[in-house]
PDB file of N, CA and C in Angstrom:
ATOM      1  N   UNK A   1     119.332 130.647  96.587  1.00  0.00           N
ATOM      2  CA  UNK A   1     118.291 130.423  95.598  1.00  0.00           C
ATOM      3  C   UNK A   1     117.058 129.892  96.308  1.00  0.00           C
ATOM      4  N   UNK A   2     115.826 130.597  96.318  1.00  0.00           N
ATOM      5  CA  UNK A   2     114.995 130.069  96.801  1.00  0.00           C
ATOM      6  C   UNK A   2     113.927 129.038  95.874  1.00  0.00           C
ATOM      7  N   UNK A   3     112.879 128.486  96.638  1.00  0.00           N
ATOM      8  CA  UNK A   3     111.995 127.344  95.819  1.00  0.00           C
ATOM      9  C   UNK A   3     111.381 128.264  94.579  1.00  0.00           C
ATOM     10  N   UNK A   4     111.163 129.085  94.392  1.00  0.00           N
ATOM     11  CA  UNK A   4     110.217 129.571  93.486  1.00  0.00           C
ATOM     12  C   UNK A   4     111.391 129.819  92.391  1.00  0.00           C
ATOM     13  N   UNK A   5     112.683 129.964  92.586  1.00  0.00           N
ATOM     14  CA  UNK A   5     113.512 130.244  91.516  1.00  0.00           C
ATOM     15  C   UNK A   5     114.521 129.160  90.984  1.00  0.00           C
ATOM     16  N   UNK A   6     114.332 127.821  91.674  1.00  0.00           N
ATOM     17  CA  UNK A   6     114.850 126.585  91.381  1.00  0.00           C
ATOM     18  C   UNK A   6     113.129 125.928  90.529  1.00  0.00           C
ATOM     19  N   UNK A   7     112.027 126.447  90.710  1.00  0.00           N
ATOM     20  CA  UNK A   7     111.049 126.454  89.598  1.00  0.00           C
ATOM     21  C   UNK A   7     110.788 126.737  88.541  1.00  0.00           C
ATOM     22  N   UNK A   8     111.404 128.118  88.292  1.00  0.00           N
ATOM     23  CA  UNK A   8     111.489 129.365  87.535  1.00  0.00           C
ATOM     24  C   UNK A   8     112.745 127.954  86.850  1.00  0.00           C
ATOM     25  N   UNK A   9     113.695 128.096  87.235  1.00  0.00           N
ATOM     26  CA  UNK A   9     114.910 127.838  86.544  1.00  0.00           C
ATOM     27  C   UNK A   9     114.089 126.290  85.401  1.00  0.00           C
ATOM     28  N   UNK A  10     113.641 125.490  86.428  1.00  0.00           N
ATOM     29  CA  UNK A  10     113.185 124.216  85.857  1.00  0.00           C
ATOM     30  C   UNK A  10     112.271 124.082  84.653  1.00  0.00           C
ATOM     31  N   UNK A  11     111.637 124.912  84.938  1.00  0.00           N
ATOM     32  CA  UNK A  11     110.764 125.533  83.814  1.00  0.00           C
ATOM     33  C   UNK A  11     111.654 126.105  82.433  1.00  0.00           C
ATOM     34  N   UNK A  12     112.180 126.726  82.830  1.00  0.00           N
ATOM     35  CA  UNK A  12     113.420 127.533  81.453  1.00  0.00           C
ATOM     36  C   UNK A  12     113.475 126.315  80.837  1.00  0.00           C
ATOM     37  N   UNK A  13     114.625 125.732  81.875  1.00  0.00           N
ATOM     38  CA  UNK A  13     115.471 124.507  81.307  1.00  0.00           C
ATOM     39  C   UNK A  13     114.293 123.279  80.320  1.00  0.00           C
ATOM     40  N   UNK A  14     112.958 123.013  81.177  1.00  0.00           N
ATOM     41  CA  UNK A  14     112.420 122.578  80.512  1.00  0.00           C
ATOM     42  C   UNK A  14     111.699 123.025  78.728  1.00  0.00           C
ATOM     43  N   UNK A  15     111.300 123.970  79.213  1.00  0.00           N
ATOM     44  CA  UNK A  15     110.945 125.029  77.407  1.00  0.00           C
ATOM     45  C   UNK A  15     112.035 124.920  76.583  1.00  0.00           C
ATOM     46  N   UNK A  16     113.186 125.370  77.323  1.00  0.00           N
ATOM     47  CA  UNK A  16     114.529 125.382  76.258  1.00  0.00           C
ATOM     48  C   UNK A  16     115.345 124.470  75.377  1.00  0.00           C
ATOM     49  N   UNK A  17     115.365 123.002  76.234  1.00  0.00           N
ATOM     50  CA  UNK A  17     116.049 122.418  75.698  1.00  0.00           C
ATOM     51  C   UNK A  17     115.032 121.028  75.459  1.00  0.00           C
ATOM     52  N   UNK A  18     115.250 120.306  74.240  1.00  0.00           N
ATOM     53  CA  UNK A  18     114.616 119.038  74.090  1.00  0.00           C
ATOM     54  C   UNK A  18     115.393 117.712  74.794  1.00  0.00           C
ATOM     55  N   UNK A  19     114.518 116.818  75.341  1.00  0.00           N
ATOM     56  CA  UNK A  19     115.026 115.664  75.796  1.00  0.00           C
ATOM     57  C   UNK A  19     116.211 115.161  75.517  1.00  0.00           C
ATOM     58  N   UNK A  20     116.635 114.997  73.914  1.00  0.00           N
ATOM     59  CA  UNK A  20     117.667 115.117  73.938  1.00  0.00           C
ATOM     60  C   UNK A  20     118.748 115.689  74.194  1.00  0.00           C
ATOM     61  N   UNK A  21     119.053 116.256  74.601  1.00  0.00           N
ATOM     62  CA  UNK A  21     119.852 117.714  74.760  1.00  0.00           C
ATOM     63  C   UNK A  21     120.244 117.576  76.537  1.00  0.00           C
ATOM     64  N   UNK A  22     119.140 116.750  77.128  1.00  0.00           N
ATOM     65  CA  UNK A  22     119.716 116.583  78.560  1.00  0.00           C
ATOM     66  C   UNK A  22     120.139 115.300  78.804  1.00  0.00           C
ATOM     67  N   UNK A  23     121.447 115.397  79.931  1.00  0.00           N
ATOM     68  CA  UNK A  23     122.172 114.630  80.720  1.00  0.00           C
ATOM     69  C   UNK A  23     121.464 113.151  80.684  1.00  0.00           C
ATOM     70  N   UNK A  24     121.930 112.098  80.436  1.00  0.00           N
ATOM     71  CA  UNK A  24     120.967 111.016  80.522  1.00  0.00           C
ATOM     72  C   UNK A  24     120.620 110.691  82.348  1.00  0.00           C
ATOM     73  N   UNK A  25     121.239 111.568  83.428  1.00  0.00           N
ATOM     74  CA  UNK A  25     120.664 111.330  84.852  1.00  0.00           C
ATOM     75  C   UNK A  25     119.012 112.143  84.553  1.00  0.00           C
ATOM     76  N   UNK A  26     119.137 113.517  83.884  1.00  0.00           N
ATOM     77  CA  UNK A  26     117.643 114.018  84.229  1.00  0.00           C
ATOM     78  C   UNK A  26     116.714 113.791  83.055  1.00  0.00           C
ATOM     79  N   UNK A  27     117.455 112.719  81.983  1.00  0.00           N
ATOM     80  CA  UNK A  27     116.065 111.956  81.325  1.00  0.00           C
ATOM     81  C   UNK A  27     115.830 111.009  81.764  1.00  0.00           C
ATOM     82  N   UNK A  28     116.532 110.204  82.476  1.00  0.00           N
ATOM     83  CA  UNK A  28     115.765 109.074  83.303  1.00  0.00           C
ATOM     84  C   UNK A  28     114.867 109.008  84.307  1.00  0.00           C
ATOM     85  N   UNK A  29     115.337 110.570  85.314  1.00  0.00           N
ATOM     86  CA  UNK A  29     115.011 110.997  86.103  1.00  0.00           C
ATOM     87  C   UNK A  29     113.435 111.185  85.829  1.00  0.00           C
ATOM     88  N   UNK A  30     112.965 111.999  84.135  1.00  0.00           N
ATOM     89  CA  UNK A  30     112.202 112.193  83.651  1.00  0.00           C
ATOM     90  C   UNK A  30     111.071 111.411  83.572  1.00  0.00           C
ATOM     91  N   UNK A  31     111.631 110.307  82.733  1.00  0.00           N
ATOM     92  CA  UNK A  31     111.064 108.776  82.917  1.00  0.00           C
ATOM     93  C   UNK A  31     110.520 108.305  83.923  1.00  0.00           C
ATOM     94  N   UNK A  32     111.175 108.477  84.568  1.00  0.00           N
ATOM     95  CA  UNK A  32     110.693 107.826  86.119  1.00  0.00           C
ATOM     96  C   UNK A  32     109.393 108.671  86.393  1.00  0.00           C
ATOM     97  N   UNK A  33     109.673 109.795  86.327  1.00  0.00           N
ATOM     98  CA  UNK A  33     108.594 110.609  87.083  1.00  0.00           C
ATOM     99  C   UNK A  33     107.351 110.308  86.106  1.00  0.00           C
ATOM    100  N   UNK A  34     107.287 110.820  84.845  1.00  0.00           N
ATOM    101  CA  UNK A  34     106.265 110.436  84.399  1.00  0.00           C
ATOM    102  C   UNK A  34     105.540 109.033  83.888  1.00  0.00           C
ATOM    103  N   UNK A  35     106.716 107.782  84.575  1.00  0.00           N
ATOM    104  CA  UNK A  35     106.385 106.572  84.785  1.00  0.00           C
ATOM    105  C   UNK A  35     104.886 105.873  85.762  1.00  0.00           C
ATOM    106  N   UNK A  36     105.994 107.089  87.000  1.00  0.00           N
ATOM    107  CA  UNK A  36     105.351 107.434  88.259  1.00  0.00           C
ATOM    108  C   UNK A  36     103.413 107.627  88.099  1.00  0.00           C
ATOM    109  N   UNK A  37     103.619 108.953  87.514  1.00  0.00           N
ATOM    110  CA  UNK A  37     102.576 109.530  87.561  1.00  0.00           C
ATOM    111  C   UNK A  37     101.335 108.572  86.558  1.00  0.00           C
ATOM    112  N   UNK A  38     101.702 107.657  85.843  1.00  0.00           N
ATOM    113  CA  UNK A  38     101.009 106.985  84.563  1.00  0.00           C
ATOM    114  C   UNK A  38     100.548 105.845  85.602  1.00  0.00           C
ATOM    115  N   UNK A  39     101.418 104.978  86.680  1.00  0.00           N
ATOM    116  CA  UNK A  39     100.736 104.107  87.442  1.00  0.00           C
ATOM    117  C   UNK A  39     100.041 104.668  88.135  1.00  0.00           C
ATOM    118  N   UNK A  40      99.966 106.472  88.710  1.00  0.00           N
ATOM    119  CA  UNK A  40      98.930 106.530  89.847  1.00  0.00           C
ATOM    120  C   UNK A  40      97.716 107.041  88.850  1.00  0.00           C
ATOM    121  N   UNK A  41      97.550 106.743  87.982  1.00  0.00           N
ATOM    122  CA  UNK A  41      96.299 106.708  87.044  1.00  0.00           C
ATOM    123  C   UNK A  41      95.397 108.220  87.393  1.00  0.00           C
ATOM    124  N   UNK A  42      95.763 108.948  88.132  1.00  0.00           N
ATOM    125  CA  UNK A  42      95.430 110.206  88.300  1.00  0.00           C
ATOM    126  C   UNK A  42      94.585 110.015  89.745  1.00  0.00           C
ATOM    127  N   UNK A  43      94.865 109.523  90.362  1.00  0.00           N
ATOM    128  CA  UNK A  43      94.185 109.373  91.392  1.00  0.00           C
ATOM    129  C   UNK A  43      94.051 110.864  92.683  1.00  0.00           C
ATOM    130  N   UNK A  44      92.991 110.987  93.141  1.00  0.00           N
ATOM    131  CA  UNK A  44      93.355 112.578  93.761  1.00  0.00           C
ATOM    132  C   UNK A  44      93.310 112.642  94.811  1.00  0.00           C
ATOM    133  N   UNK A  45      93.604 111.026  95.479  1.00  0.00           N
ATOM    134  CA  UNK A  45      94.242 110.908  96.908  1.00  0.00           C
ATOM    135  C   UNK A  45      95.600 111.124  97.084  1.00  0.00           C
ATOM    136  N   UNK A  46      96.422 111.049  95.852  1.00  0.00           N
ATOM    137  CA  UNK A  46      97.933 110.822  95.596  1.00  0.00           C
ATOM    138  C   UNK A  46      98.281 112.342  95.346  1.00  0.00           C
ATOM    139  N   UNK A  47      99.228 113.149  95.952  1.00  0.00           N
ATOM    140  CA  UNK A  47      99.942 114.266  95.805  1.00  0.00           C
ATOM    141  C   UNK A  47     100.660 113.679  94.161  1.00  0.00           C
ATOM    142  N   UNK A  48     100.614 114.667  93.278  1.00  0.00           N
ATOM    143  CA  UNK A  48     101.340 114.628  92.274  1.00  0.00           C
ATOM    144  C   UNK A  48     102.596 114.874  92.536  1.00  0.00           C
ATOM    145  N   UNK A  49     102.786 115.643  93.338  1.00  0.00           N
ATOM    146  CA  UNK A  49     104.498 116.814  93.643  1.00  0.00           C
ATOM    147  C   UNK A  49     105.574 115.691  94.486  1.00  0.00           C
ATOM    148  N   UNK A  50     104.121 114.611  95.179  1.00  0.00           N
ATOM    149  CA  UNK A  50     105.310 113.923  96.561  1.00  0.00           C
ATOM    150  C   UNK A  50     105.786 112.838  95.297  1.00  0.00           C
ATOM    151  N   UNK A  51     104.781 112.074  94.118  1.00  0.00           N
ATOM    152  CA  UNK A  51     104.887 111.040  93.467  1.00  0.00           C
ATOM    153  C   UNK A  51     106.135 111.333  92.841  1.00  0.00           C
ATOM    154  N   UNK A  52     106.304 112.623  91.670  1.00  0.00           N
ATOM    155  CA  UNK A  52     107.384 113.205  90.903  1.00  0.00           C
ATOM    156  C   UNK A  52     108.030 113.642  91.621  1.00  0.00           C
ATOM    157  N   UNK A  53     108.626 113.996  92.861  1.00  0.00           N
ATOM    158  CA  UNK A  53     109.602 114.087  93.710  1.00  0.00           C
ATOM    159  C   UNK A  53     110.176 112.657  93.989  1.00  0.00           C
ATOM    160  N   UNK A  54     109.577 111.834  94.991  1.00  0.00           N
ATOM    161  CA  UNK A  54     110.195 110.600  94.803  1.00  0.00           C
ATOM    162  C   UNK A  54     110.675 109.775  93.693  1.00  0.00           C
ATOM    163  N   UNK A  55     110.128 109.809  92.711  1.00  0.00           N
ATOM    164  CA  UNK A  55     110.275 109.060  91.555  1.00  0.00           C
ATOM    165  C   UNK A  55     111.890 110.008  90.615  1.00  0.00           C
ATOM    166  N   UNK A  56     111.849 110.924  91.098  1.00  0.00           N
ATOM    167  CA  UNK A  56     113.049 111.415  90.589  1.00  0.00           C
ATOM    168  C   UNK A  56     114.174 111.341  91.296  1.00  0.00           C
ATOM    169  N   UNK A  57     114.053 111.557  92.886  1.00  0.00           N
ATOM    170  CA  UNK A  57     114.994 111.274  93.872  1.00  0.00           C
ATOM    171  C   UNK A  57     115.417 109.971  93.493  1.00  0.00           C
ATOM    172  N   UNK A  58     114.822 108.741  92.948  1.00  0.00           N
ATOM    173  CA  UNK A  58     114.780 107.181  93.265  1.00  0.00           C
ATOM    174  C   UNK A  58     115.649 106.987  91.960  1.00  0.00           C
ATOM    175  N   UNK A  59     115.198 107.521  90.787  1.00  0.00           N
ATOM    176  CA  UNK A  59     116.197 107.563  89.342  1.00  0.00           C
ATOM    177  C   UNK A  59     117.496 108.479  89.875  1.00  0.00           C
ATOM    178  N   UNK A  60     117.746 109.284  90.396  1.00  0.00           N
ATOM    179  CA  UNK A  60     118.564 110.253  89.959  1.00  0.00           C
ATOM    180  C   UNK A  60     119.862 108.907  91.385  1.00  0.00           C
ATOM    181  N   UNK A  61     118.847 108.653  92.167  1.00  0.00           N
ATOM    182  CA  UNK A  61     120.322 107.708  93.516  1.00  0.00           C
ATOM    183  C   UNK A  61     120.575 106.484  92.627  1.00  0.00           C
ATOM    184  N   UNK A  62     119.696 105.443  92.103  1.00  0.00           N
ATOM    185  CA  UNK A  62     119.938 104.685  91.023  1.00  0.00           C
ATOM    186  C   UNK A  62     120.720 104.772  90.020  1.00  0.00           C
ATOM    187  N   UNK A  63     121.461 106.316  89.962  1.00  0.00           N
ATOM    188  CA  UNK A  63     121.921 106.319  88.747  1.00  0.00           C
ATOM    189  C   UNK A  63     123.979 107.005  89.448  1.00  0.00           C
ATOM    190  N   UNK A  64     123.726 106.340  90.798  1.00  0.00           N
ATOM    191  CA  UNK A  64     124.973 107.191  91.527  1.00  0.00           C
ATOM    192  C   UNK A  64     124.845 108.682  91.911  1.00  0.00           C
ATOM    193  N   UNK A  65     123.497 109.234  91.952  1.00  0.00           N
ATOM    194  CA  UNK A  65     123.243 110.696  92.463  1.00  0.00           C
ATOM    195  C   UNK A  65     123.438 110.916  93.868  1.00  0.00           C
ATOM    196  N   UNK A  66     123.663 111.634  94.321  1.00  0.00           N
ATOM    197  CA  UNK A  66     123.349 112.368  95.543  1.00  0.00           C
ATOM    198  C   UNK A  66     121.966 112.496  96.599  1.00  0.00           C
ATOM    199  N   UNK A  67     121.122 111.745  95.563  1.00  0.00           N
ATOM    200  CA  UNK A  67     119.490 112.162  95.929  1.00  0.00           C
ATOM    201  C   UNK A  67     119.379 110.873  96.971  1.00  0.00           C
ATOM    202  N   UNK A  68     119.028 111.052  97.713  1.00  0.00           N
ATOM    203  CA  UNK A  68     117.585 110.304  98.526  1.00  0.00           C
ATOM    204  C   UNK A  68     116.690 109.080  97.096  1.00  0.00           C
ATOM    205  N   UNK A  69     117.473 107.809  97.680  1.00  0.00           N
ATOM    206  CA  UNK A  69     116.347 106.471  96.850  1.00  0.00           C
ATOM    207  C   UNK A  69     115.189 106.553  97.200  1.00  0.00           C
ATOM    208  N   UNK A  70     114.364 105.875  97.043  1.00  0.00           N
ATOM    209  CA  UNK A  70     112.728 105.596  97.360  1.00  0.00           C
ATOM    210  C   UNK A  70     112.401 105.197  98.696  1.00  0.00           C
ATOM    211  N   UNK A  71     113.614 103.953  98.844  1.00  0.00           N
ATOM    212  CA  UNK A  71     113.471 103.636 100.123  1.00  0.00           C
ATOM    213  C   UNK A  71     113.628 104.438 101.107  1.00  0.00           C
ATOM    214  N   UNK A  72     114.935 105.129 101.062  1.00  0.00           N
ATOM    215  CA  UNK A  72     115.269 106.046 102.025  1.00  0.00           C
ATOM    216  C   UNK A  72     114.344 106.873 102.627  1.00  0.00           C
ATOM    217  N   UNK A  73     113.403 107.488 101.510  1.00  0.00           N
ATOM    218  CA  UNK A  73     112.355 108.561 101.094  1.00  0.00           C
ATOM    219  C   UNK A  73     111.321 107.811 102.128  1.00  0.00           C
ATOM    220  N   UNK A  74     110.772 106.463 102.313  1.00  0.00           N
ATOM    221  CA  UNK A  74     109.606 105.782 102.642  1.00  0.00           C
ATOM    222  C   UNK A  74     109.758 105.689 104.099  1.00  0.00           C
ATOM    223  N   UNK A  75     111.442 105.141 104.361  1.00  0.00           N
ATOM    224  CA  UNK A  75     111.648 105.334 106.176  1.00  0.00           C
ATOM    225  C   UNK A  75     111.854 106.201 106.373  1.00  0.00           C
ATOM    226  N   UNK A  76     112.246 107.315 105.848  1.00  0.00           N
ATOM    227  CA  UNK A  76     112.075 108.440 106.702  1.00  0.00           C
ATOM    228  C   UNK A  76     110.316 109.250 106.677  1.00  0.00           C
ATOM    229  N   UNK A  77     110.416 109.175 106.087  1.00  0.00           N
ATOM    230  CA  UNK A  77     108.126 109.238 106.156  1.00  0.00           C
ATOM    231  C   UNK A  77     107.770 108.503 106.938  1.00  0.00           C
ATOM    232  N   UNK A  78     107.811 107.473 107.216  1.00  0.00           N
ATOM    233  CA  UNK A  78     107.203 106.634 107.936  1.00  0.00           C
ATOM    234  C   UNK A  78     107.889 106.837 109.076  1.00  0.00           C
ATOM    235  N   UNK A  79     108.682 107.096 109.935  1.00  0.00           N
ATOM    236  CA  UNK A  79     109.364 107.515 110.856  1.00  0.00           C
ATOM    237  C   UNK A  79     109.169 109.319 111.086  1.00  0.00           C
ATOM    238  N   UNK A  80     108.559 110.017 110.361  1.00  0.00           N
ATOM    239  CA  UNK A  80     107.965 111.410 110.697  1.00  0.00           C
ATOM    240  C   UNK A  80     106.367 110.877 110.944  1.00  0.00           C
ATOM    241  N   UNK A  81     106.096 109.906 110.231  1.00  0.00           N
ATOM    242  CA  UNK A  81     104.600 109.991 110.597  1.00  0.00           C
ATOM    243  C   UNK A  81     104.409 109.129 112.388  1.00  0.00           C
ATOM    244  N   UNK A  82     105.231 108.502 112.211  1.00  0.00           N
ATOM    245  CA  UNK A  82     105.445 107.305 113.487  1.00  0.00           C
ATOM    246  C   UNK A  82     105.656 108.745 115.253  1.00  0.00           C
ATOM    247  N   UNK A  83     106.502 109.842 114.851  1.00  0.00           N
ATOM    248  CA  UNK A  83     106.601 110.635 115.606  1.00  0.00           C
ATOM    249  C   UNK A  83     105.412 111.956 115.585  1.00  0.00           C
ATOM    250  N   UNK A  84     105.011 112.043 114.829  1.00  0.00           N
ATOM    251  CA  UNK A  84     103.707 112.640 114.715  1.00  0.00           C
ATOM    252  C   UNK A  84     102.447 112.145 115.315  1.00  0.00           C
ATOM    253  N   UNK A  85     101.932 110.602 115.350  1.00  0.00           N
ATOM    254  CA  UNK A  85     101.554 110.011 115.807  1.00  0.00           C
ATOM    255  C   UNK A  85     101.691 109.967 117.612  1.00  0.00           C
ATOM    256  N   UNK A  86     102.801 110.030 117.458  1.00  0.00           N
ATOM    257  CA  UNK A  86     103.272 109.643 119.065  1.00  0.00           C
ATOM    258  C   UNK A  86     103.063 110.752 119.750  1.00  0.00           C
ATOM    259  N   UNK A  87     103.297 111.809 119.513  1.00  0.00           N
ATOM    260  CA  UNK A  87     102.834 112.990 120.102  1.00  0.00           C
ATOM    261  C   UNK A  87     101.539 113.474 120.330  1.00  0.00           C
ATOM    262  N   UNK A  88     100.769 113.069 118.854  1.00  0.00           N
ATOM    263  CA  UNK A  88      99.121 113.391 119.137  1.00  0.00           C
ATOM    264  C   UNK A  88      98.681 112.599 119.928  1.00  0.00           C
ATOM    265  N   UNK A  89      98.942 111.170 119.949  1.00  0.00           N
ATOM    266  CA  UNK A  89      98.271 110.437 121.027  1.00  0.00           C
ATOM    267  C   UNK A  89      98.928 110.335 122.442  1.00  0.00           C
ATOM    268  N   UNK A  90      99.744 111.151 122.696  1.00  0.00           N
ATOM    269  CA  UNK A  90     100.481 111.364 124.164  1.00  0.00           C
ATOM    270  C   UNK A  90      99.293 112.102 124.967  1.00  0.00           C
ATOM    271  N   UNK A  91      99.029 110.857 126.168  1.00  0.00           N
ATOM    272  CA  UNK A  91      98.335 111.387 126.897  1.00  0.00           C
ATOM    273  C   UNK A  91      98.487 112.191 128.088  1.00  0.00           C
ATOM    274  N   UNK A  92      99.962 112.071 128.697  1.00  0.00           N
ATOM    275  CA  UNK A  92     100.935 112.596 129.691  1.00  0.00           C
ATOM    276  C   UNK A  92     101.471 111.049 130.922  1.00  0.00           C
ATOM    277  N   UNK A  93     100.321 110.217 130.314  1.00  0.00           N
ATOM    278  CA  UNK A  93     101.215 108.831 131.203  1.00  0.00           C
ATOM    279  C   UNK A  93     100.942 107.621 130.155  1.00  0.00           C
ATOM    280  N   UNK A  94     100.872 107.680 129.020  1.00  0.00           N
ATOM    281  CA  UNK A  94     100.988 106.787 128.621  1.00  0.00           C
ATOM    282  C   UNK A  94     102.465 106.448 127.566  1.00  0.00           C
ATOM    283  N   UNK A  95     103.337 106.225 128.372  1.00  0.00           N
ATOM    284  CA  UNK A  95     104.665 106.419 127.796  1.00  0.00           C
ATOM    285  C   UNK A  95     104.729 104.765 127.105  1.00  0.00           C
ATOM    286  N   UNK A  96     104.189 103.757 127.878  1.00  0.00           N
ATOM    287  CA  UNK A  96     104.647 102.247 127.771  1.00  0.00           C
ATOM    288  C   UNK A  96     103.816 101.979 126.324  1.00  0.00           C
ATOM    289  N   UNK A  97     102.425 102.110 126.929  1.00  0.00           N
ATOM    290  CA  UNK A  97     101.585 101.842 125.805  1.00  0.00           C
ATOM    291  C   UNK A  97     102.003 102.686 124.206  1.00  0.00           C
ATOM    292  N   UNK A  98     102.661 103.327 124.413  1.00  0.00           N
ATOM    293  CA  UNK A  98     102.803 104.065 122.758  1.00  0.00           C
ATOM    294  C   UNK A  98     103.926 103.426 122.426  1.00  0.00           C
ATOM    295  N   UNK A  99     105.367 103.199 123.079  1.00  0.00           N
ATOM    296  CA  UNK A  99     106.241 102.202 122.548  1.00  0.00           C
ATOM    297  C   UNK A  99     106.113 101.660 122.193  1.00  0.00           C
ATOM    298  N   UNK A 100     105.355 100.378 122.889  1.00  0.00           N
ATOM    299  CA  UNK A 100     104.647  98.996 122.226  1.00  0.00           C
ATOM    300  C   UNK A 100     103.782  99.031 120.836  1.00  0.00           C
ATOM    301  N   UNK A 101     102.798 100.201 120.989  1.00  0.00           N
ATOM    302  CA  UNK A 101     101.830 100.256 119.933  1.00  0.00           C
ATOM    303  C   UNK A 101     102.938 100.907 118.260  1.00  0.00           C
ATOM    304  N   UNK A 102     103.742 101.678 118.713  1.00  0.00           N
ATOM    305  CA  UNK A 102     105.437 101.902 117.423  1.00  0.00           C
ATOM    306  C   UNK A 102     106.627 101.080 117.577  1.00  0.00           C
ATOM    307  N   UNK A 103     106.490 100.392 118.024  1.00  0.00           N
ATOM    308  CA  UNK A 103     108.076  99.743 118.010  1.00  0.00           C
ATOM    309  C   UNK A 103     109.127 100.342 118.679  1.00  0.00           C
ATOM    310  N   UNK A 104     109.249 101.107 119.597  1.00  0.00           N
ATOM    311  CA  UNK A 104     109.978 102.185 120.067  1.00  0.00           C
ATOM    312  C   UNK A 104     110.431 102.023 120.984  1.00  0.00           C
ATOM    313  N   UNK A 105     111.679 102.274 121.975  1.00  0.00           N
ATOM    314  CA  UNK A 105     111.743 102.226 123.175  1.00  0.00           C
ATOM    315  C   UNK A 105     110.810 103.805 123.877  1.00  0.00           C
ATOM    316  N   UNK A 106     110.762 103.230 125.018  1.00  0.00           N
ATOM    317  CA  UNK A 106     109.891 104.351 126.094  1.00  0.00           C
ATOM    318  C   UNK A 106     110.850 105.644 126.039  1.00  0.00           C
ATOM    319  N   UNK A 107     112.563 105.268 125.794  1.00  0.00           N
ATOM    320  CA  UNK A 107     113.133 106.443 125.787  1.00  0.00           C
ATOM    321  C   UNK A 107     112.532 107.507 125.038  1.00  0.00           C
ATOM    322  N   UNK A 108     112.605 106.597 124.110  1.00  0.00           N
ATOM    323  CA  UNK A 108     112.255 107.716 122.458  1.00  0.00           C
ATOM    324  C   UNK A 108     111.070 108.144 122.498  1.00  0.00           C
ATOM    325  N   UNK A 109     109.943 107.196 122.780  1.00  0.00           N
ATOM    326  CA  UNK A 109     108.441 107.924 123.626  1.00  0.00           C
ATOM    327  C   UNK A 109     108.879 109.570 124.138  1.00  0.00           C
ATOM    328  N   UNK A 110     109.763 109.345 125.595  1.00  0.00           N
ATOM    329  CA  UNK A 110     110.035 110.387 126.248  1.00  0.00           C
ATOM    330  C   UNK A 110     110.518 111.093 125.513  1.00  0.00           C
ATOM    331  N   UNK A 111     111.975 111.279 124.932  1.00  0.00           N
ATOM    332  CA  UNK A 111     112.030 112.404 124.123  1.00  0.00           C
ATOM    333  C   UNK A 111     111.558 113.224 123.179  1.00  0.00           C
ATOM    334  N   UNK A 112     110.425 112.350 122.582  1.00  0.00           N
ATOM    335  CA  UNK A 112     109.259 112.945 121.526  1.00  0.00           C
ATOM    336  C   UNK A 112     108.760 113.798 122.374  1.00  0.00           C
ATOM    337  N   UNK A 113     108.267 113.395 123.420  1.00  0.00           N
ATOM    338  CA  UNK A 113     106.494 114.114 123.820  1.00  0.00           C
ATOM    339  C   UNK A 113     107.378 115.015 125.119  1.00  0.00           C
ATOM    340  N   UNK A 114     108.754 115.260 125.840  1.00  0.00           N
ATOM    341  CA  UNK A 114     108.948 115.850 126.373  1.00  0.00           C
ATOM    342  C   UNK A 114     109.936 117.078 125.762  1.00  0.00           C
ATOM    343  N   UNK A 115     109.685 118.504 126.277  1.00  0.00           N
ATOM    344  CA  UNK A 115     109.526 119.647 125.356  1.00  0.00           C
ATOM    345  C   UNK A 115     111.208 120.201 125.574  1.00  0.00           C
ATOM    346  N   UNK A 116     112.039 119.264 127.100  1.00  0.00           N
ATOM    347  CA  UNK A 116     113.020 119.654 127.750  1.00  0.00           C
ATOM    348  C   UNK A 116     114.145 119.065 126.648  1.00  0.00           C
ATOM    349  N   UNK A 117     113.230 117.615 126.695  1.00  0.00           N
ATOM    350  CA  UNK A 117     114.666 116.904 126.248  1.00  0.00           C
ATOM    351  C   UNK A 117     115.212 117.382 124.265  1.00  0.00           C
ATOM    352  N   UNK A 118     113.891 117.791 123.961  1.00  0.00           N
ATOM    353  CA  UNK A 118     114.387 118.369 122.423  1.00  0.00           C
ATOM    354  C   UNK A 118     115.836 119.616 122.899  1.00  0.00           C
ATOM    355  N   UNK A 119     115.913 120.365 123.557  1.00  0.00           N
ATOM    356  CA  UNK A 119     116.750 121.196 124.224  1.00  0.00           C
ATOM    357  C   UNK A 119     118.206 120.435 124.176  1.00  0.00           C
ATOM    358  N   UNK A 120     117.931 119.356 124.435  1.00  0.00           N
ATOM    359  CA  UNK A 120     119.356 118.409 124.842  1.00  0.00           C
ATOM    360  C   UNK A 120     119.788 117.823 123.730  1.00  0.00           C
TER     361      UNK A 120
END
């Protein structure tokens, strides 16, 4: 099933059936999201899709789901952005200084920014 037909589907499910009618995990889930979206006051620095994604992941693990909590959701972002970072500012010798400046050992420096060790 690809993304456009787990959309397709969401959509059905949404037209078709009234709030009541669903599982109390994906009306809370619901809740949440459009909880979500009511504190970011519409702001159009804020992705709508990342807000109602998290906010449903965060209800649906709260509720004994399978999903990814909020937190989970925040360190692992922040740990893609932390390695994203580390790579753009890799200068080819500054292995020490980027540890220090992420919290990182120099290993993990090295294995980011070297192209061999992803291989391993």
């Amino acid at each position: 099933m690809g993304e456009d037909d787990g959309i397709e589907a969401a959509l059905r499910l949404a037209a078709r059936y009234g709030r009541e009618d669903l599982p109390a995990a994906v009306r809370g889930a619901a809740e949440a999201a459009r909880a979500a979206l009511g504190r970011a006051g519409g702001r159009p620095d804020l992705d709508a899709g990342v807000i109602v994604a998290a906010a449903v992941c965060d209800a649906l693990s709260r509720r004994g789901g399978r999903a990814m909590g909020a937190r989970r959701i925040a360190s692992e972002a922040l740990a893609a952005r932390r390695r994203r970072l580390i790579r753009r500012d890799f200068d080819g010798r500054n292995h020490l200084t980027l540890a220090r400046r992420h919290g990182v050992s120099v290993r993990t420096v090295r294995r980011l920014v070297d192209p061999r060790a992803a291989k391993n």
